[in-house]
N, C-alpha and C. Protein backbone atom coordinates (compact mmCIF):
# COMPACT_ATOMS: atom_id res chain seq x y z
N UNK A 1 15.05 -1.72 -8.65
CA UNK A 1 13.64 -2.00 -8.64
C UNK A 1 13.36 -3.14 -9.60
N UNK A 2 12.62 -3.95 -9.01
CA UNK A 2 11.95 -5.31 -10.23
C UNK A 2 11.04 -4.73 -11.27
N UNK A 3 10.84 -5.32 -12.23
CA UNK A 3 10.26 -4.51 -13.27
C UNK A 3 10.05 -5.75 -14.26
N UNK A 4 8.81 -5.80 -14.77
CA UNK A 4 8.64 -6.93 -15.75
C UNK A 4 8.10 -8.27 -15.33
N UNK A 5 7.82 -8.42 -13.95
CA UNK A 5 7.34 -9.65 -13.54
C UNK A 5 6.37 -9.67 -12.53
N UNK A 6 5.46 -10.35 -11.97
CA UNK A 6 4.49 -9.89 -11.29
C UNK A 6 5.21 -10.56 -9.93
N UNK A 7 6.58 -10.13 -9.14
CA UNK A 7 6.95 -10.49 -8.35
C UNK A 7 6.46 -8.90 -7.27
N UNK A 8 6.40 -8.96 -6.69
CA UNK A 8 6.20 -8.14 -5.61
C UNK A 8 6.67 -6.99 -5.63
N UNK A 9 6.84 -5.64 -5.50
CA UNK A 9 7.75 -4.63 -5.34
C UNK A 9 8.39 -4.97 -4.01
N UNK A 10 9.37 -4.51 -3.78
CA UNK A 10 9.65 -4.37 -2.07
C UNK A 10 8.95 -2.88 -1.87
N UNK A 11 8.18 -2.81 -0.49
CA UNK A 11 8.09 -1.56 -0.57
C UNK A 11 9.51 -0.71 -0.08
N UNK A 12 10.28 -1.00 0.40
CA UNK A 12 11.80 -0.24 0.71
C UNK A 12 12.17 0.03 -0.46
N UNK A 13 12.15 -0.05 -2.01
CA UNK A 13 12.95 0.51 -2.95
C UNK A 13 11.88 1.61 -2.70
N UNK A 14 10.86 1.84 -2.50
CA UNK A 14 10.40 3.33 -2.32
C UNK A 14 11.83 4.71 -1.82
N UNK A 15 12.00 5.37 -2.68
CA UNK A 15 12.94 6.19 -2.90
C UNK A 15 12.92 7.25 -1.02
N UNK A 16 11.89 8.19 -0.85
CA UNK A 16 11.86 8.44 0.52
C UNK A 16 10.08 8.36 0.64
N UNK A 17 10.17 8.64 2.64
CA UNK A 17 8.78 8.01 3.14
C UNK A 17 7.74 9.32 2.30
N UNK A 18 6.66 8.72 1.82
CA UNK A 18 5.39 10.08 1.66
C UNK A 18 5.76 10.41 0.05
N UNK A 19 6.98 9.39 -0.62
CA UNK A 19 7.41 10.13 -1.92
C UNK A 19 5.80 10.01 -2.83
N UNK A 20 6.45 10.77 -3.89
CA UNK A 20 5.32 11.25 -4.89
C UNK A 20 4.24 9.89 -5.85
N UNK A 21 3.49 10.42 -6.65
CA UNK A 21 3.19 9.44 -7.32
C UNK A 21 3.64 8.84 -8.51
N UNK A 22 5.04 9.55 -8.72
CA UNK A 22 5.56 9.35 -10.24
C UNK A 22 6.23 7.53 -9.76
N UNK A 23 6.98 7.68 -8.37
CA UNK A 23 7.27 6.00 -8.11
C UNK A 23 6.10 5.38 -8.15
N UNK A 24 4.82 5.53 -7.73
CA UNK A 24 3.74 4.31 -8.14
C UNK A 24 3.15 4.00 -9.78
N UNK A 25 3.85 5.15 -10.11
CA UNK A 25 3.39 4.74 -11.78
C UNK A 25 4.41 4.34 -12.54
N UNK A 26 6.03 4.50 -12.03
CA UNK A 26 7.03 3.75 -12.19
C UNK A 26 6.82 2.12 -11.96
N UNK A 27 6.36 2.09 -10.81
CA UNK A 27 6.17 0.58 -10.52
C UNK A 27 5.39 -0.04 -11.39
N UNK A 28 3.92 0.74 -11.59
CA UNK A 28 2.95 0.26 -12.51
C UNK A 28 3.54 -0.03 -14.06
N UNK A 29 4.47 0.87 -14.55
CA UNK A 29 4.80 0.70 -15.80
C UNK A 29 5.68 -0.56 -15.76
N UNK A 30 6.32 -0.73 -14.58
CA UNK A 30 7.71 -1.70 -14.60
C UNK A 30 6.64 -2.85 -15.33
N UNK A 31 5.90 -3.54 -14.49
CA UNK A 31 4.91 -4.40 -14.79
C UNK A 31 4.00 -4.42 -16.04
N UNK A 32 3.96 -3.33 -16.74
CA UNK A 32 2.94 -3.15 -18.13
C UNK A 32 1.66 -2.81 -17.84
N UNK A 33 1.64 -2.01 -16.65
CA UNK A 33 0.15 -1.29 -16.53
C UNK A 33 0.33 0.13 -16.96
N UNK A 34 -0.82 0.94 -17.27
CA UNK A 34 -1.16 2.42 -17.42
C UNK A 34 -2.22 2.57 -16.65
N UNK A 35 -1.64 3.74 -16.16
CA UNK A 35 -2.73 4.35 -15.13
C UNK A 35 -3.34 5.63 -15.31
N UNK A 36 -4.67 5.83 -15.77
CA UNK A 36 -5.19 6.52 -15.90
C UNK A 36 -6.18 7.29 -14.92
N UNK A 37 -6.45 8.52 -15.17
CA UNK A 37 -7.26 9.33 -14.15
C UNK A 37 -8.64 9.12 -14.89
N UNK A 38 -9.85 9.25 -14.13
CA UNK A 38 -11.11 8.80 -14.74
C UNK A 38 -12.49 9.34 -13.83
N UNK A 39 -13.57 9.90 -14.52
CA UNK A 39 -14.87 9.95 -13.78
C UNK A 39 -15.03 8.86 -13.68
N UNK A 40 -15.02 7.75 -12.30
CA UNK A 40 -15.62 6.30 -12.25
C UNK A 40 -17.07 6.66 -11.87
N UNK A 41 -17.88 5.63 -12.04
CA UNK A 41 -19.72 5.66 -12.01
C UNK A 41 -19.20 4.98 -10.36
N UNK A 42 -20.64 5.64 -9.73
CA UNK A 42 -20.75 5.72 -8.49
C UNK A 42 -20.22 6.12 -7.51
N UNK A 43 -19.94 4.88 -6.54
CA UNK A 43 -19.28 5.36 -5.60
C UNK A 43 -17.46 4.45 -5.69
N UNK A 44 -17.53 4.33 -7.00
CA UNK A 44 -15.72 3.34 -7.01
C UNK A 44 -14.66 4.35 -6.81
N UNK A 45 -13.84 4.36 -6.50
CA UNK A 45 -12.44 5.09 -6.59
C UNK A 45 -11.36 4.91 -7.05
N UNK A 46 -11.91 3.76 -7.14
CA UNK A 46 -10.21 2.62 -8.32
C UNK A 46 -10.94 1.41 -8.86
N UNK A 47 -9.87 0.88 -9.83
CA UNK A 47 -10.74 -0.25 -10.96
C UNK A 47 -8.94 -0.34 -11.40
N UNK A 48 -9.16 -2.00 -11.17
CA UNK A 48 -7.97 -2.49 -12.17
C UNK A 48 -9.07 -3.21 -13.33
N UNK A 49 -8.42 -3.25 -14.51
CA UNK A 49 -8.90 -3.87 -16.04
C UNK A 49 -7.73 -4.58 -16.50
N UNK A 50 -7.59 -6.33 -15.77
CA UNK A 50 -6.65 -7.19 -16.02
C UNK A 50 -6.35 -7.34 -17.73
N UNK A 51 -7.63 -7.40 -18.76
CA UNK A 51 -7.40 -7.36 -19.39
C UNK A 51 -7.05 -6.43 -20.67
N UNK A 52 -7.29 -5.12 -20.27
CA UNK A 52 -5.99 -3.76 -21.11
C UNK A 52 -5.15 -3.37 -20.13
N UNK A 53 -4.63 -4.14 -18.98
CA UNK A 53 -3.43 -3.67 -18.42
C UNK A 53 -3.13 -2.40 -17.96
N UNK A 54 -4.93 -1.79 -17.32
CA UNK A 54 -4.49 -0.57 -16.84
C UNK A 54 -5.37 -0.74 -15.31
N UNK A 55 -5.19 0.33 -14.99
CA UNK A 55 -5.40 0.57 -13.45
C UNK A 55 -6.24 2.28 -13.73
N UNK A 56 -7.53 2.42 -13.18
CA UNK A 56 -8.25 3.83 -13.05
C UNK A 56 -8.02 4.02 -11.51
N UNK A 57 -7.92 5.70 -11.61
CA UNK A 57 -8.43 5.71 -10.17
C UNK A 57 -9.31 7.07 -10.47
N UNK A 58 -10.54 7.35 -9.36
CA UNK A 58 -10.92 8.75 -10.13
C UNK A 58 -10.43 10.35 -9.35
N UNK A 59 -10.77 10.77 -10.46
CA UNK A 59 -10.40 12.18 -10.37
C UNK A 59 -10.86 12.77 -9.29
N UNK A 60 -11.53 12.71 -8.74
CA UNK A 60 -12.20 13.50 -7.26
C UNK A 60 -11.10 13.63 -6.05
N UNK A 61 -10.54 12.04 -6.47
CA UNK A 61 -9.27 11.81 -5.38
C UNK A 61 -8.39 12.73 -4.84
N UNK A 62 -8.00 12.98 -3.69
CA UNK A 62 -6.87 14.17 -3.34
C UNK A 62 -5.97 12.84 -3.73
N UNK A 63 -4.24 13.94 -3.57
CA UNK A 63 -3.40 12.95 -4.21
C UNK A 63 -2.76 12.08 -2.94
N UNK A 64 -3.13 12.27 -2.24
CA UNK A 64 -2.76 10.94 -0.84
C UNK A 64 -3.60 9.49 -0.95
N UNK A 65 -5.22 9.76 -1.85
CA UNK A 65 -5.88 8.87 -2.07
C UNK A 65 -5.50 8.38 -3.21
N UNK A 66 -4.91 9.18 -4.25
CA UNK A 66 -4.85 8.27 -5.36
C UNK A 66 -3.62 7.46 -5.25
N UNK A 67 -2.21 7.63 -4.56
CA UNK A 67 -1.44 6.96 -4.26
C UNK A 67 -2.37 5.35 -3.30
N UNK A 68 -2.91 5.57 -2.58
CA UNK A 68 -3.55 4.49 -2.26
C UNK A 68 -3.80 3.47 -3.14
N UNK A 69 -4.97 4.75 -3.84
CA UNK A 69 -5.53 3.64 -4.88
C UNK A 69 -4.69 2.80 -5.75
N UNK A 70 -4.19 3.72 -6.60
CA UNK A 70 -2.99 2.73 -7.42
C UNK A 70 -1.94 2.11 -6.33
N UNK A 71 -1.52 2.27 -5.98
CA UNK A 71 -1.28 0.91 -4.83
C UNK A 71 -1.99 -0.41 -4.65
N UNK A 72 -2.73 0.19 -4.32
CA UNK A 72 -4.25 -0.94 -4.33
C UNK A 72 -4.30 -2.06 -5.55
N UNK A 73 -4.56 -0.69 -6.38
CA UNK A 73 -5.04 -1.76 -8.00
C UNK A 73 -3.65 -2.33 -8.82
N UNK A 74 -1.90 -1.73 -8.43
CA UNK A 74 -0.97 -2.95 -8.36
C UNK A 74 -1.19 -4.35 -7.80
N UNK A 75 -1.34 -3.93 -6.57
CA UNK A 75 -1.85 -5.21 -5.56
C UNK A 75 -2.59 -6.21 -6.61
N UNK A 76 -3.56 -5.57 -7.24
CA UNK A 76 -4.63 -6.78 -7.76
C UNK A 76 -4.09 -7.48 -8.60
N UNK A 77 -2.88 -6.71 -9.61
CA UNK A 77 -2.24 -7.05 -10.72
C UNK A 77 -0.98 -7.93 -9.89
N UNK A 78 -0.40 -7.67 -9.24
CA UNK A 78 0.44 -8.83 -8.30
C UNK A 78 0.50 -10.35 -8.32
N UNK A 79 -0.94 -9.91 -7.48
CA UNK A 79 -1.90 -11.11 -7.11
C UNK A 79 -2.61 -11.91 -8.36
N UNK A 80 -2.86 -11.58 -9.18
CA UNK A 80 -3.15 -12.21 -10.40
C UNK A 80 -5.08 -12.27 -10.06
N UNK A 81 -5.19 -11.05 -9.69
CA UNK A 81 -6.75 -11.08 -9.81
C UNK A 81 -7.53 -10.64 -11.05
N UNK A 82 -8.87 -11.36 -11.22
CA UNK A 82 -9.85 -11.31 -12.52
C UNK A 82 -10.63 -10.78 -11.52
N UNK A 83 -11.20 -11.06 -10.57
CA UNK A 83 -12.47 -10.77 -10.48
C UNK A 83 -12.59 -10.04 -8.90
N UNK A 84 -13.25 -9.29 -8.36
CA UNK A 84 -13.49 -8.74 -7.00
C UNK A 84 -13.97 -10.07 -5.77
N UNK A 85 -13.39 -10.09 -4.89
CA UNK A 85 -13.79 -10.88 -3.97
C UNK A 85 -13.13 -10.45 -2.50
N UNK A 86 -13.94 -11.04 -1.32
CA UNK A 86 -13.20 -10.47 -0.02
C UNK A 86 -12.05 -10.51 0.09
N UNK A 87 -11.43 -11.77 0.13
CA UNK A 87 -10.03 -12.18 -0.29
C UNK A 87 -8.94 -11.74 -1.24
N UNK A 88 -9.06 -11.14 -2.78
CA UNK A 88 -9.02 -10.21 -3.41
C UNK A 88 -8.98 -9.16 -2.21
N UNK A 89 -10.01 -8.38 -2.44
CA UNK A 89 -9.50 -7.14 -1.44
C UNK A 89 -8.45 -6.89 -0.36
N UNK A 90 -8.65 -8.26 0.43
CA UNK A 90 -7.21 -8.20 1.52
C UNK A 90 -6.10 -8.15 0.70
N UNK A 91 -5.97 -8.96 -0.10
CA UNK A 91 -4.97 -8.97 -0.73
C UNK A 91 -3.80 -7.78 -1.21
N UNK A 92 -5.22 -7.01 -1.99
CA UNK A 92 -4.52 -6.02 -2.17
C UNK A 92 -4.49 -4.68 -1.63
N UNK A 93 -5.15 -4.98 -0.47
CA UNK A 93 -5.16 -3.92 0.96
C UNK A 93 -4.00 -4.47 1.17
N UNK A 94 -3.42 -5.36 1.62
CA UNK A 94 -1.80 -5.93 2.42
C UNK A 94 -1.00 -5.32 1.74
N UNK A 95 -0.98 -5.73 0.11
CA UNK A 95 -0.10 -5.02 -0.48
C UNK A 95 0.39 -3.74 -0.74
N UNK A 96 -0.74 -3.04 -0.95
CA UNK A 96 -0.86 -1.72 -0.81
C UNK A 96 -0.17 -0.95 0.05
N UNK A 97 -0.57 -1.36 1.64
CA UNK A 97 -0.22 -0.38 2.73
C UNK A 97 1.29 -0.89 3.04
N UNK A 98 1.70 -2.22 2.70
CA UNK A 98 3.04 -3.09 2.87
C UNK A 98 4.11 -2.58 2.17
N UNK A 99 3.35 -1.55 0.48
CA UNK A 99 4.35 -0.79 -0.12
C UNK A 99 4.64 0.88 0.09
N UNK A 100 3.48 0.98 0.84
CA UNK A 100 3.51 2.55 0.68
C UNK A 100 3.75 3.09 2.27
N UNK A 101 3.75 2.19 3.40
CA UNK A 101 4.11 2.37 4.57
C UNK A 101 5.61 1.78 4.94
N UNK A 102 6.33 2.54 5.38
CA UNK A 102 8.02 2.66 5.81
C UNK A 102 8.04 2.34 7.43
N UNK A 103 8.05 1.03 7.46
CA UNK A 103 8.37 0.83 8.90
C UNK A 103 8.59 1.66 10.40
N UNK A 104 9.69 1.61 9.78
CA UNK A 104 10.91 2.70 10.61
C UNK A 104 9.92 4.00 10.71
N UNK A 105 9.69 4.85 9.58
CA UNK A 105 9.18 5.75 10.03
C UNK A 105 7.55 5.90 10.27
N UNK A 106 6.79 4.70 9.95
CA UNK A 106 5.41 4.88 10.79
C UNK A 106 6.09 4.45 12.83
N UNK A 107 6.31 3.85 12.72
CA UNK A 107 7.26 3.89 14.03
C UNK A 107 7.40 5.03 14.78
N UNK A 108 8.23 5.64 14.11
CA UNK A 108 8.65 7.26 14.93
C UNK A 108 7.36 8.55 14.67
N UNK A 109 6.76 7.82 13.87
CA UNK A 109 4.90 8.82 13.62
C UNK A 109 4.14 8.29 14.85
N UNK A 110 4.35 6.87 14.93
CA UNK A 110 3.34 6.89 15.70
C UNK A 110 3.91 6.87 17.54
N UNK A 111 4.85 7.18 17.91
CA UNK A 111 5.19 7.42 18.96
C UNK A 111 5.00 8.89 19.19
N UNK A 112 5.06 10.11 17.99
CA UNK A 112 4.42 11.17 18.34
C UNK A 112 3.19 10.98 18.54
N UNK A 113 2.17 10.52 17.79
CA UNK A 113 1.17 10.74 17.64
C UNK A 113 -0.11 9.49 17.14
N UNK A 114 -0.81 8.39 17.66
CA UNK A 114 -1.24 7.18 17.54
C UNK A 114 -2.30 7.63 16.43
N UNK A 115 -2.75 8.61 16.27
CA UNK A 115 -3.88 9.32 15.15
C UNK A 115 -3.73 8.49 13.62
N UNK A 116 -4.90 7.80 13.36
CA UNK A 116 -4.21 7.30 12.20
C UNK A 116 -4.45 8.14 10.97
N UNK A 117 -5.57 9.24 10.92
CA UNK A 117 -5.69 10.42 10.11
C UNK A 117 -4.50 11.17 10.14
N UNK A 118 -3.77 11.55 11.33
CA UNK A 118 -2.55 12.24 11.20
C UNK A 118 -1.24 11.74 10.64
N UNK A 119 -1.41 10.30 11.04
CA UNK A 119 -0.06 9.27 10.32
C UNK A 119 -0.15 9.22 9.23
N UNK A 120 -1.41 9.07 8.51
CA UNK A 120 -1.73 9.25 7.11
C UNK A 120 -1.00 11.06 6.20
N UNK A 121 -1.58 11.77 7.02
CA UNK A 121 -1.35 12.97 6.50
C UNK A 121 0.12 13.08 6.34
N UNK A 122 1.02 12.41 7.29
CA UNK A 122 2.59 12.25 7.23
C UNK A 122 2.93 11.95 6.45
N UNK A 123 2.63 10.74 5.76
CA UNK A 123 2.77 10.01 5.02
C UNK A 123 2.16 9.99 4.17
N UNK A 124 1.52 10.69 3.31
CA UNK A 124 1.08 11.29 1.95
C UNK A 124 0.29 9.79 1.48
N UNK A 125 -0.67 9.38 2.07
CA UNK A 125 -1.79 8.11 2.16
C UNK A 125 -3.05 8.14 2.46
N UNK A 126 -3.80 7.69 1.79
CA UNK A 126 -5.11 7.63 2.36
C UNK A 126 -5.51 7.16 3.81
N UNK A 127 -6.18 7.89 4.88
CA UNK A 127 -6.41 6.90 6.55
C UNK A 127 -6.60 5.43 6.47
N UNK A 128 -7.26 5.61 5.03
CA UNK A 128 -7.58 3.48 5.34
C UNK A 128 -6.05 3.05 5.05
N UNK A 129 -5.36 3.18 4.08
CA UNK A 129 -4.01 2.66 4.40
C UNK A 129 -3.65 2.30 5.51
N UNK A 130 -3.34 3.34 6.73
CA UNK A 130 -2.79 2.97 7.93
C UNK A 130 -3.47 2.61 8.85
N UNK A 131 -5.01 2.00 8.21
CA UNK A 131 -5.50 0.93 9.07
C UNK A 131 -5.53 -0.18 8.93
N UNK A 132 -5.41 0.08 7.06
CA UNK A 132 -5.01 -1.86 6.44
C UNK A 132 -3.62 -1.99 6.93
N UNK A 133 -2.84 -1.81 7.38
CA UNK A 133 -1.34 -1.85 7.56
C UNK A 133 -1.54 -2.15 9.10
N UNK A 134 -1.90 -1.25 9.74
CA UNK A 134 -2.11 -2.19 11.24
C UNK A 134 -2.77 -3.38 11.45
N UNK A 135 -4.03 -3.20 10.46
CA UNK A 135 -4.60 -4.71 10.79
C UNK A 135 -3.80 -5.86 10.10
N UNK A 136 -3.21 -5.53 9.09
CA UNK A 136 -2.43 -6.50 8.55
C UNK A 136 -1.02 -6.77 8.07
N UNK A 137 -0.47 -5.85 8.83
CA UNK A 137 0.96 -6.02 8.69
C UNK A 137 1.63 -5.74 9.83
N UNK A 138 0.51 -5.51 10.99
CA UNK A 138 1.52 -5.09 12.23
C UNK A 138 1.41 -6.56 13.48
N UNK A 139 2.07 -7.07 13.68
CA UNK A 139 1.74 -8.01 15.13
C UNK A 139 2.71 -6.88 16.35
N UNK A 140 1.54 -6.91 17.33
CA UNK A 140 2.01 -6.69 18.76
C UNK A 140 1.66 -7.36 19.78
N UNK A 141 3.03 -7.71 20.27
CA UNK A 141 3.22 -8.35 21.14
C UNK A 141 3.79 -8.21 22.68
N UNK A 142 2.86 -8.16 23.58
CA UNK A 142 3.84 -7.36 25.21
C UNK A 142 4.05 -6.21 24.59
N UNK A 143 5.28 -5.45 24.81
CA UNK A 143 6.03 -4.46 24.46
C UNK A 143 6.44 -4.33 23.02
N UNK A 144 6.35 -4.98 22.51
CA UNK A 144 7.31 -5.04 20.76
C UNK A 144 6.29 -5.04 19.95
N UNK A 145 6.46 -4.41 18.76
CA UNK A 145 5.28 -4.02 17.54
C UNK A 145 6.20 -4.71 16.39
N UNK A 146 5.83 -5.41 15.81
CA UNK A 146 6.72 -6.12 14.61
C UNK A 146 5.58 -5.79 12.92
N UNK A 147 6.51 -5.69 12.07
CA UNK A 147 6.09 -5.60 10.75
C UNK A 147 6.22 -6.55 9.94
N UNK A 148 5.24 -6.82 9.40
CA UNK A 148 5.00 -7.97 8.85
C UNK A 148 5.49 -8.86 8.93
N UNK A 149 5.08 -9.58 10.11
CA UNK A 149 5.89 -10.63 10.96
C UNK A 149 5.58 -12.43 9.92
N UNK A 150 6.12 -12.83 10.12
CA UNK A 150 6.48 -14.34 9.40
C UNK A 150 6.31 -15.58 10.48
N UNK A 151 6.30 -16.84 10.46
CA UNK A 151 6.31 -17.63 11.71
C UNK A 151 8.45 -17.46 11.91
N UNK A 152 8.45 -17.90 12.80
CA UNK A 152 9.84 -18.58 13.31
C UNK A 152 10.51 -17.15 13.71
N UNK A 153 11.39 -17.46 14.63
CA UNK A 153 12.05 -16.32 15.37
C UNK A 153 12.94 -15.61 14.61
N UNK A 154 13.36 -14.04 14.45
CA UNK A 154 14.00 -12.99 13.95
C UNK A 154 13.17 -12.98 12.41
N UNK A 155 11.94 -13.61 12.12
CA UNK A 155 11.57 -12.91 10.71
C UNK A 155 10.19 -12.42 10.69
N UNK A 156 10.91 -10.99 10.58
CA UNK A 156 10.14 -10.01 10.45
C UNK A 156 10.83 -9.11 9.82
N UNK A 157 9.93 -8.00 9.04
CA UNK A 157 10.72 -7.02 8.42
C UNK A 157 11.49 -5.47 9.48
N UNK A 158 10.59 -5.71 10.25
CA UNK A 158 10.77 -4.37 11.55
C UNK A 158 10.23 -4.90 12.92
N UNK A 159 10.99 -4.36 14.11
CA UNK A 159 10.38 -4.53 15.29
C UNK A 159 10.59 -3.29 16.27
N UNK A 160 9.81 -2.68 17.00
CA UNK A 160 9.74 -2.06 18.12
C UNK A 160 9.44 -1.76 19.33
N UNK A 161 10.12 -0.90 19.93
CA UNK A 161 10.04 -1.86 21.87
C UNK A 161 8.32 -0.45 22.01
N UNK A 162 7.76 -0.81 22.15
CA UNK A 162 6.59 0.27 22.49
C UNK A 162 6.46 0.89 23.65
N UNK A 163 6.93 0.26 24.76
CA UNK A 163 6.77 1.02 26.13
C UNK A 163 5.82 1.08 26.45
């Protein structure tokens, strides 16, 4: 695992699919964040604070959401965000669902079952995850579903024949 630089995690060093939250706070520490649990005001659910190097998410969260979240608020720390913006958000929506979704096995989830509340529940994630991940990490094409597809032919991280 990378640790110490704001290079990307892969999400494949993820140990197995749906694992716990001790790897997202592994990751967070690799980098010099702390992640704390928190009553946030209103309606927030996560808050990165670029400048004490931590990441909130709140307490209300079941723990499929708070893996999200801190996912999420890595993402921001990645990306080298200060401030909230649309762009920001994709950002670290891509990242998020890019680390905490396993190709291969949203693949074989979703050939049982296209439900993205249920793929979620598989996969120990919040539902918006596996909608930021389709909208932004899946291209389909004809028959074939590719993961986070790249320009030029064979780069992509995953592909599947859909039928």
């Amino acid at each position: 695992m990378r640790t110490g630089s704001k290079e990307a995690a892969d999400p494949r060093e993820l140990d197995t699919p749906g694992g716990d939250i001790k790897e997202l706070l592994s990751i967070a520490a690799g980098y010099g964040l702390r992640v704390h649990g928190a009553h946030l005001d209103g309606d927030k659910i996560g808050a990165y604070a670029p400048e004490l190097d931590r990441i909130y998410f709140d307490l209300s969260l079941s723990q499929a959401e708070r893996r999200s979240v801190i996912a999420h608020e890595i993402g921001h720390h990645i990306h080298g965000h200060l401030c909230d913006s649309t762009g920001n958000e994709w950002q670290a929506d891509t990242y998020a669902a890019a680390l905490l979704v396993e190709p291969e096995w949203y693949a074989h989830l979703e050939r049982i079952n296209h439900d993205a509340e249920w793929i979620a529940e598989e996969m120990h994630v919040a539902p918006w995850t596996i909608t930021d991940y389709r909208r932004y990490c899946l291209q389909r094409l004809a028959h074939v579903t590719y993961a986070r597809p790249r320009m030029g032919a064979g780069q992509w991280d995953y592909s599947a024949r859909t039928v």
